[in-house]
PDB file of N, CA and C in Angstrom:
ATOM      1  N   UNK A   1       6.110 -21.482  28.365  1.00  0.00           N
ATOM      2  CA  UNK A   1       7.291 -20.741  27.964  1.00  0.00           C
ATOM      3  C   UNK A   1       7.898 -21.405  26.728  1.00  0.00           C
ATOM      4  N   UNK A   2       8.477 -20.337  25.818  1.00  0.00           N
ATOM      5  CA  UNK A   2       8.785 -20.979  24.368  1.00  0.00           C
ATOM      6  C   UNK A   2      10.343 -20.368  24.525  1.00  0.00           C
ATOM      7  N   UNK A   3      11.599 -20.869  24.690  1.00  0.00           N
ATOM      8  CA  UNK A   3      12.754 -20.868  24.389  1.00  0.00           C
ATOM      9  C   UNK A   3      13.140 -19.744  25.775  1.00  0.00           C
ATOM     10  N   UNK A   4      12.363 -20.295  26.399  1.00  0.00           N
ATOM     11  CA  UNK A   4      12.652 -18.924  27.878  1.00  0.00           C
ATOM     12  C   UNK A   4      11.659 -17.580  28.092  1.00  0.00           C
ATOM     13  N   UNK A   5      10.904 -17.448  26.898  1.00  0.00           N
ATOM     14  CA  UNK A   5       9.940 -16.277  26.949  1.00  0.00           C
ATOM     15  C   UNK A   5       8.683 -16.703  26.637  1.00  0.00           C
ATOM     16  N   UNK A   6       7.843 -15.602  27.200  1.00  0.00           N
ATOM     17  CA  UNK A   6       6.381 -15.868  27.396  1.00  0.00           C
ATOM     18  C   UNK A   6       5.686 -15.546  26.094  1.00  0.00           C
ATOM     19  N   UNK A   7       4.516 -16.063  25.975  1.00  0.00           N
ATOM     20  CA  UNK A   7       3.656 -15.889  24.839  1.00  0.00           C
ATOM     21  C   UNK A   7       3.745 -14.585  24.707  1.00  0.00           C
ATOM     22  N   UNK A   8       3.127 -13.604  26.010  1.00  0.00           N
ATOM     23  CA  UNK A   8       3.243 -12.216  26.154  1.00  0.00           C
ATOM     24  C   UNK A   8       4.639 -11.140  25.176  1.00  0.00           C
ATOM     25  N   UNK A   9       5.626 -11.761  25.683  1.00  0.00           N
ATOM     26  CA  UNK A   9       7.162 -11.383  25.386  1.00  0.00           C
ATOM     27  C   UNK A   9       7.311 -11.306  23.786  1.00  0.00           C
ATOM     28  N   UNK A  10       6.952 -12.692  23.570  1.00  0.00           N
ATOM     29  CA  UNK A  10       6.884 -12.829  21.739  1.00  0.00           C
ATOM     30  C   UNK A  10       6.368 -12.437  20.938  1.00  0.00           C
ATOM     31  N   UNK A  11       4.994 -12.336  21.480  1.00  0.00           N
ATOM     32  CA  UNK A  11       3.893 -11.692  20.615  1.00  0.00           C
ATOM     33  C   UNK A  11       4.373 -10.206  20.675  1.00  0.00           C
ATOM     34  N   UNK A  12       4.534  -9.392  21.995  1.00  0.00           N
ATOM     35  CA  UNK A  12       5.135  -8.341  21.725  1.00  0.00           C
ATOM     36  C   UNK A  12       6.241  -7.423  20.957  1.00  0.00           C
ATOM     37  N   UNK A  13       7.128  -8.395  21.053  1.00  0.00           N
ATOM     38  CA  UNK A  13       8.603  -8.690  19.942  1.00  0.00           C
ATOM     39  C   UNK A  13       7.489  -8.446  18.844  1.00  0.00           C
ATOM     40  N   UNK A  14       7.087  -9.546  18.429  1.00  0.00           N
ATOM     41  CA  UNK A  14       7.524  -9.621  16.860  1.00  0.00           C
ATOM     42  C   UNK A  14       5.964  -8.104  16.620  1.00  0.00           C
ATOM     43  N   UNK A  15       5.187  -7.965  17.708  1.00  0.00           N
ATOM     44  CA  UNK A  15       4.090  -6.684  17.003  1.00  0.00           C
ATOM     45  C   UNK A  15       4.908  -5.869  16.603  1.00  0.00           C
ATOM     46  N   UNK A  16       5.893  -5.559  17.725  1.00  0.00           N
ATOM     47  CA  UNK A  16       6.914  -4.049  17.170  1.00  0.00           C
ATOM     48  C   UNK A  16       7.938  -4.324  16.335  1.00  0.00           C
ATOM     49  N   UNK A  17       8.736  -5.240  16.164  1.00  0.00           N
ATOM     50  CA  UNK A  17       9.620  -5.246  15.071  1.00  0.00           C
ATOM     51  C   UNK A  17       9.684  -6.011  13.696  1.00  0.00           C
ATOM     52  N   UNK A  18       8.469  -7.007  13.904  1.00  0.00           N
ATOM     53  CA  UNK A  18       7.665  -7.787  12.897  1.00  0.00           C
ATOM     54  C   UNK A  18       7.279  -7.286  11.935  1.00  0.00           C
ATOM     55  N   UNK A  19       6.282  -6.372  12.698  1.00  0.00           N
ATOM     56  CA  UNK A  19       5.432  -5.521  11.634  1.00  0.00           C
ATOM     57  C   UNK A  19       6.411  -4.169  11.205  1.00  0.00           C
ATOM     58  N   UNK A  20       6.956  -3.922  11.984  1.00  0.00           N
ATOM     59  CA  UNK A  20       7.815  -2.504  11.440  1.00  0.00           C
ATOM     60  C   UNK A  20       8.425  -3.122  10.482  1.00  0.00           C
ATOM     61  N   UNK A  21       9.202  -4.456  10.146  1.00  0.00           N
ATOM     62  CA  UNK A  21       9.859  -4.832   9.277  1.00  0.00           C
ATOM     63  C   UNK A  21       9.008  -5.104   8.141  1.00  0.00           C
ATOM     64  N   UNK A  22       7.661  -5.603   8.407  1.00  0.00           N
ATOM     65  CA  UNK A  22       6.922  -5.768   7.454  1.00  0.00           C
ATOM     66  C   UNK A  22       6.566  -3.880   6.461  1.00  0.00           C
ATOM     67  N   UNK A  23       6.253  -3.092   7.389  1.00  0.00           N
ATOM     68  CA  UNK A  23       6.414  -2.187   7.182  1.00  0.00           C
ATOM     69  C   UNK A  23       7.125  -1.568   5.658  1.00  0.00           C
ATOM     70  N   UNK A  24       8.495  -1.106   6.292  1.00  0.00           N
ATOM     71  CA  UNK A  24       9.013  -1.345   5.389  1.00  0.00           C
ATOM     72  C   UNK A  24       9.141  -1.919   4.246  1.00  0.00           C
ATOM     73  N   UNK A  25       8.957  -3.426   3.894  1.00  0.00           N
ATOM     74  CA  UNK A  25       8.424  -4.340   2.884  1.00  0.00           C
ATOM     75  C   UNK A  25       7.789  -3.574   2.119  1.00  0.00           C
ATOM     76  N   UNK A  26       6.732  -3.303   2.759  1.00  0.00           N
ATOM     77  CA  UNK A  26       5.706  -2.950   2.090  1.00  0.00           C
ATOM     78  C   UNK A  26       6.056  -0.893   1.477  1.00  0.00           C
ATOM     79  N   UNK A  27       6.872  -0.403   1.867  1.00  0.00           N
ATOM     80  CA  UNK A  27       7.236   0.869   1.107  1.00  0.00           C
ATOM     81  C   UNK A  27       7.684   0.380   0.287  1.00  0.00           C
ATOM     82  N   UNK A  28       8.501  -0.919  -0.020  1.00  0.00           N
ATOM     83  CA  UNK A  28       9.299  -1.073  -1.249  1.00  0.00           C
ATOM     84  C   UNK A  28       8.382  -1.426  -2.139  1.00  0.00           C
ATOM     85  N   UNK A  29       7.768  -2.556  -1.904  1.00  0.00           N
ATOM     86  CA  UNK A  29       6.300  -2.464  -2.553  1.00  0.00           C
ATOM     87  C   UNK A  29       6.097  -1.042  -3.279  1.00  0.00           C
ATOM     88  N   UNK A  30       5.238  -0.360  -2.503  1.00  0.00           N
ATOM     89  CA  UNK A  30       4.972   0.822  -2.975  1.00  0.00           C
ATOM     90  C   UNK A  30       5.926   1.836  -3.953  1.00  0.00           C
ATOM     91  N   UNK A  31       7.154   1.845  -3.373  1.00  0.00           N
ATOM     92  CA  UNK A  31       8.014   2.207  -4.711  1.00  0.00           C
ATOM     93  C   UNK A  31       8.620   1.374  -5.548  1.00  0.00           C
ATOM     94  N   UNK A  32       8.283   0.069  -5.703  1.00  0.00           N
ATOM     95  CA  UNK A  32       7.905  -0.439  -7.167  1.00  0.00           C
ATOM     96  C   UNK A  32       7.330  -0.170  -7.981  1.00  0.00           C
ATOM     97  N   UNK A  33       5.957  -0.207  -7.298  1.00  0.00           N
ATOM     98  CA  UNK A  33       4.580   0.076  -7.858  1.00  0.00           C
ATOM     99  C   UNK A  33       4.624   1.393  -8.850  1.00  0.00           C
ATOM    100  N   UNK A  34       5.167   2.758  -7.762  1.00  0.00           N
ATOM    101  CA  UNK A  34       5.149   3.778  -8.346  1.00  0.00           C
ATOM    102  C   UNK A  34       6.482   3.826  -9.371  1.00  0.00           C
ATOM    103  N   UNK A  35       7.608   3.391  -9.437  1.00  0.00           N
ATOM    104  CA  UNK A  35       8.362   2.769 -10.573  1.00  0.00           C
ATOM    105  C   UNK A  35       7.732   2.627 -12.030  1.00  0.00           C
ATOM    106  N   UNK A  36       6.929   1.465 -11.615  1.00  0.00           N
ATOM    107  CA  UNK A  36       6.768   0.174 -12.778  1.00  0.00           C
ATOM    108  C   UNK A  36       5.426   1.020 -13.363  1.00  0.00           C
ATOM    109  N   UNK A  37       4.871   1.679 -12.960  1.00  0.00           N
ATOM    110  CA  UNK A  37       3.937   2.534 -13.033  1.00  0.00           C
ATOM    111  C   UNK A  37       4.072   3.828 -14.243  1.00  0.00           C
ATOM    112  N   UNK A  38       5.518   4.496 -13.883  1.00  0.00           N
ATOM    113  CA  UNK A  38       6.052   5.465 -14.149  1.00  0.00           C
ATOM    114  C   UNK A  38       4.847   6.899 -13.867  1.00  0.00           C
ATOM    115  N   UNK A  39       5.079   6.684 -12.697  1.00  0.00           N
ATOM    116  CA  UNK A  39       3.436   7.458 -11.962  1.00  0.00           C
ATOM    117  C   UNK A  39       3.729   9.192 -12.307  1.00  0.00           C
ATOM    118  N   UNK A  40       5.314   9.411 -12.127  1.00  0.00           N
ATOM    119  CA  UNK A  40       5.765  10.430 -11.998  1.00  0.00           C
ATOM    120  C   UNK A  40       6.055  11.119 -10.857  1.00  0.00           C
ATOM    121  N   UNK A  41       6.312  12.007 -10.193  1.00  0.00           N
ATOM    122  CA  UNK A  41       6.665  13.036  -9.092  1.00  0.00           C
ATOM    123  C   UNK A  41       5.451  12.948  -8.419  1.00  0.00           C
ATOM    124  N   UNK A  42       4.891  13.549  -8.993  1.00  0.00           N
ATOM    125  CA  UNK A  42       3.079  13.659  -8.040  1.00  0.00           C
ATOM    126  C   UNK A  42       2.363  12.524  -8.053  1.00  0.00           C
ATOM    127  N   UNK A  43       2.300  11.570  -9.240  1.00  0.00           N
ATOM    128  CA  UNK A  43       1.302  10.281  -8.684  1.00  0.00           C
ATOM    129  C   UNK A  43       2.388   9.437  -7.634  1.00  0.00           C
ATOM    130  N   UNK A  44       3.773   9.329  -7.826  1.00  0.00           N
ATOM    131  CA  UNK A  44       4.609   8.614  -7.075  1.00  0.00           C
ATOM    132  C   UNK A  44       3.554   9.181  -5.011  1.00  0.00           C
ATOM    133  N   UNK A  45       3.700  10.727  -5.083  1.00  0.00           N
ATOM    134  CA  UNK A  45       3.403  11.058  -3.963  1.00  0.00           C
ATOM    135  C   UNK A  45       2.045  10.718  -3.400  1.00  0.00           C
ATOM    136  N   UNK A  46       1.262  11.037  -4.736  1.00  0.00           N
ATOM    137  CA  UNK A  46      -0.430   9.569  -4.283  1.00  0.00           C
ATOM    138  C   UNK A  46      -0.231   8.728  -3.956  1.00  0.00           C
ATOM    139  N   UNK A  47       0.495   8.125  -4.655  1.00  0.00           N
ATOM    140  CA  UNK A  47       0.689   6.382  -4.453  1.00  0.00           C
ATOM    141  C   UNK A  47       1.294   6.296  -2.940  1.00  0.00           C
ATOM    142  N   UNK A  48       2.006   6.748  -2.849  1.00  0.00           N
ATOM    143  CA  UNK A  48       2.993   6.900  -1.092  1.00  0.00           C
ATOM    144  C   UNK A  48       1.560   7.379   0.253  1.00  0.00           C
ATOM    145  N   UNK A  49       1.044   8.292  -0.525  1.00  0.00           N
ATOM    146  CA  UNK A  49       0.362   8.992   0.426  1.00  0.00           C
ATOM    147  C   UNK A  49      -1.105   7.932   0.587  1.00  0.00           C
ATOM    148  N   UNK A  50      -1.433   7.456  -0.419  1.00  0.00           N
ATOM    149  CA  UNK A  50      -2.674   6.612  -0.316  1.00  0.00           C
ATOM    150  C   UNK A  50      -2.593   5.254   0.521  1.00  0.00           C
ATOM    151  N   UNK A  51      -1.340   4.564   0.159  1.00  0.00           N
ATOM    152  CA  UNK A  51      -1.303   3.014   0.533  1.00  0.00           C
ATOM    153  C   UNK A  51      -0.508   3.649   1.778  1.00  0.00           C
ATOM    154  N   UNK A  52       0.109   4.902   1.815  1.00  0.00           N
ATOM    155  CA  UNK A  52       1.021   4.796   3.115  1.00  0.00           C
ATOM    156  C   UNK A  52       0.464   5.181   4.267  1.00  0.00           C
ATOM    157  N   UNK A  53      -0.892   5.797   4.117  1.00  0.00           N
ATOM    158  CA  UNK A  53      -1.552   6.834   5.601  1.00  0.00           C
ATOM    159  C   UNK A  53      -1.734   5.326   6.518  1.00  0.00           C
ATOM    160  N   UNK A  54      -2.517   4.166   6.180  1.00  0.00           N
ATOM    161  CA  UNK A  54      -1.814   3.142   7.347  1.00  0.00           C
ATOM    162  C   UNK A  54      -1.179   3.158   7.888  1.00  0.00           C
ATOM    163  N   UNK A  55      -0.306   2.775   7.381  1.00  0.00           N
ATOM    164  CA  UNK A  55       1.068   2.747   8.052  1.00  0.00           C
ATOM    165  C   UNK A  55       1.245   3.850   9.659  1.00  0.00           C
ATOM    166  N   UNK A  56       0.958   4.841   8.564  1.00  0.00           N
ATOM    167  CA  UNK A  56       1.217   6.271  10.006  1.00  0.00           C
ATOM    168  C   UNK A  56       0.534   6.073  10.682  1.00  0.00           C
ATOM    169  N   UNK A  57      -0.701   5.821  11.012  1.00  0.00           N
ATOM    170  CA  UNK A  57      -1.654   5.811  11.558  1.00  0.00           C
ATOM    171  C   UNK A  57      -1.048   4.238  12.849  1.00  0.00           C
ATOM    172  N   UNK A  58      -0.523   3.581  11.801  1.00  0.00           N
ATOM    173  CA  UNK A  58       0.224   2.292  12.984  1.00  0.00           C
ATOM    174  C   UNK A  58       1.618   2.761  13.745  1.00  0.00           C
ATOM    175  N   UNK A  59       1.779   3.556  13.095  1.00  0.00           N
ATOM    176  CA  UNK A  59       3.373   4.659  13.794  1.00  0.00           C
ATOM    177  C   UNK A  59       2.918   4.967  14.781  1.00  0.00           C
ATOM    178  N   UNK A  60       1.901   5.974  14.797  1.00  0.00           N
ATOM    179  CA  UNK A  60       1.373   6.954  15.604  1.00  0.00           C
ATOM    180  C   UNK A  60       0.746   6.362  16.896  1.00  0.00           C
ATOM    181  N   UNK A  61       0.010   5.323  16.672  1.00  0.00           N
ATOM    182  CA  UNK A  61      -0.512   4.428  17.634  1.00  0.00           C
ATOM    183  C   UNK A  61       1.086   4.383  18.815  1.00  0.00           C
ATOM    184  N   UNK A  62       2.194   3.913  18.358  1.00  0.00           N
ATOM    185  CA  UNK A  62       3.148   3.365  19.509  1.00  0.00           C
ATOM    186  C   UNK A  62       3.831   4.891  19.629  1.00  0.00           C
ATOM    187  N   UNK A  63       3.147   5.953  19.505  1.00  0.00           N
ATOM    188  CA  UNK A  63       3.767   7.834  19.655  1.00  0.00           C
ATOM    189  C   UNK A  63       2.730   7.501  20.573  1.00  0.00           C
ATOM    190  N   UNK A  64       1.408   7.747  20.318  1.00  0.00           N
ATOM    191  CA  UNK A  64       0.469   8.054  21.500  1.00  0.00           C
ATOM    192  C   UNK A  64       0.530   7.012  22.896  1.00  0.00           C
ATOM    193  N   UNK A  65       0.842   5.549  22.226  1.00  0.00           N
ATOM    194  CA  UNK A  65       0.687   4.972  23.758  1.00  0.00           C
ATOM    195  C   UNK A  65       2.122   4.866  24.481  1.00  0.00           C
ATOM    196  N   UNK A  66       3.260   5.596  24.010  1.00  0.00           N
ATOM    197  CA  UNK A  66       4.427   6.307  24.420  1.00  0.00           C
ATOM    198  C   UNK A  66       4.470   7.634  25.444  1.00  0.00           C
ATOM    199  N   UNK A  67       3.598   8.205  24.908  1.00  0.00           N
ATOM    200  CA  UNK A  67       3.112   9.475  25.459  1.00  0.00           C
ATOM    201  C   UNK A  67       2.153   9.378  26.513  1.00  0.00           C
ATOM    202  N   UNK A  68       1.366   8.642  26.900  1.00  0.00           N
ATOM    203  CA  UNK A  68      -0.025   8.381  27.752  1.00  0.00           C
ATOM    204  C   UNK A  68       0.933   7.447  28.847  1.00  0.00           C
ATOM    205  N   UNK A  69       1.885   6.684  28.050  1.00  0.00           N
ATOM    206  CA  UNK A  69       2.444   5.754  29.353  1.00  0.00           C
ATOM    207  C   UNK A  69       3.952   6.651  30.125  1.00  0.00           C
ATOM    208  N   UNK A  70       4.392   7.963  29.477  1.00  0.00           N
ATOM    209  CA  UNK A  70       5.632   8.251  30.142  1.00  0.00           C
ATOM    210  C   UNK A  70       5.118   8.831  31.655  1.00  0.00           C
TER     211      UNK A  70
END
C-alpha cells in the first residue's frame, strides 16, 4: 500500500484522469500545430481529425466498457 491505496487504485486513478489530462495536452498540441502551420479551416480539421481519431478511439474504449459493465 502506497499512502493508503493499492497499486490497483493508483494505477487506475491516474489511467482515467492521467491520461485524459494528458489528453487534452495533447489537443493543445494539435492546435498549435494547426496555428503555427496556418493550415486553415480544412487542414486545421485534418490535422484534428488525423492525430485526434486516437484519442476517440481511447474515449470510446471507457463508453463501451461503461456499457458492457452497467
Amino acid at each position: 500500500m502506497i499512502f493508503g491505496y493499492t497499486e490497483a487504485q493508483i494505477s487506475g486513478f491516474f489511467l482515467t484522469y492521467g491520461v485524459g489530462a494528458f489528453m487534452l495536452f495533447m489537443l493543445f498540441i494539435i492546435g498549435q500545430l494547426a496555428w503555427q502551420s496556418k493550415a486553415g479551416k480544412f487542414g486545421a480539421l485534418v490535422i484534428f481529425l488525423g492525430l485526434g481519431l486516437g484519442m476517440l478511439g481511447f474515449a470510446a474504449k471507457f463508453v463501451i466498457q461503461w456499457w458492457l459493465e452497467r
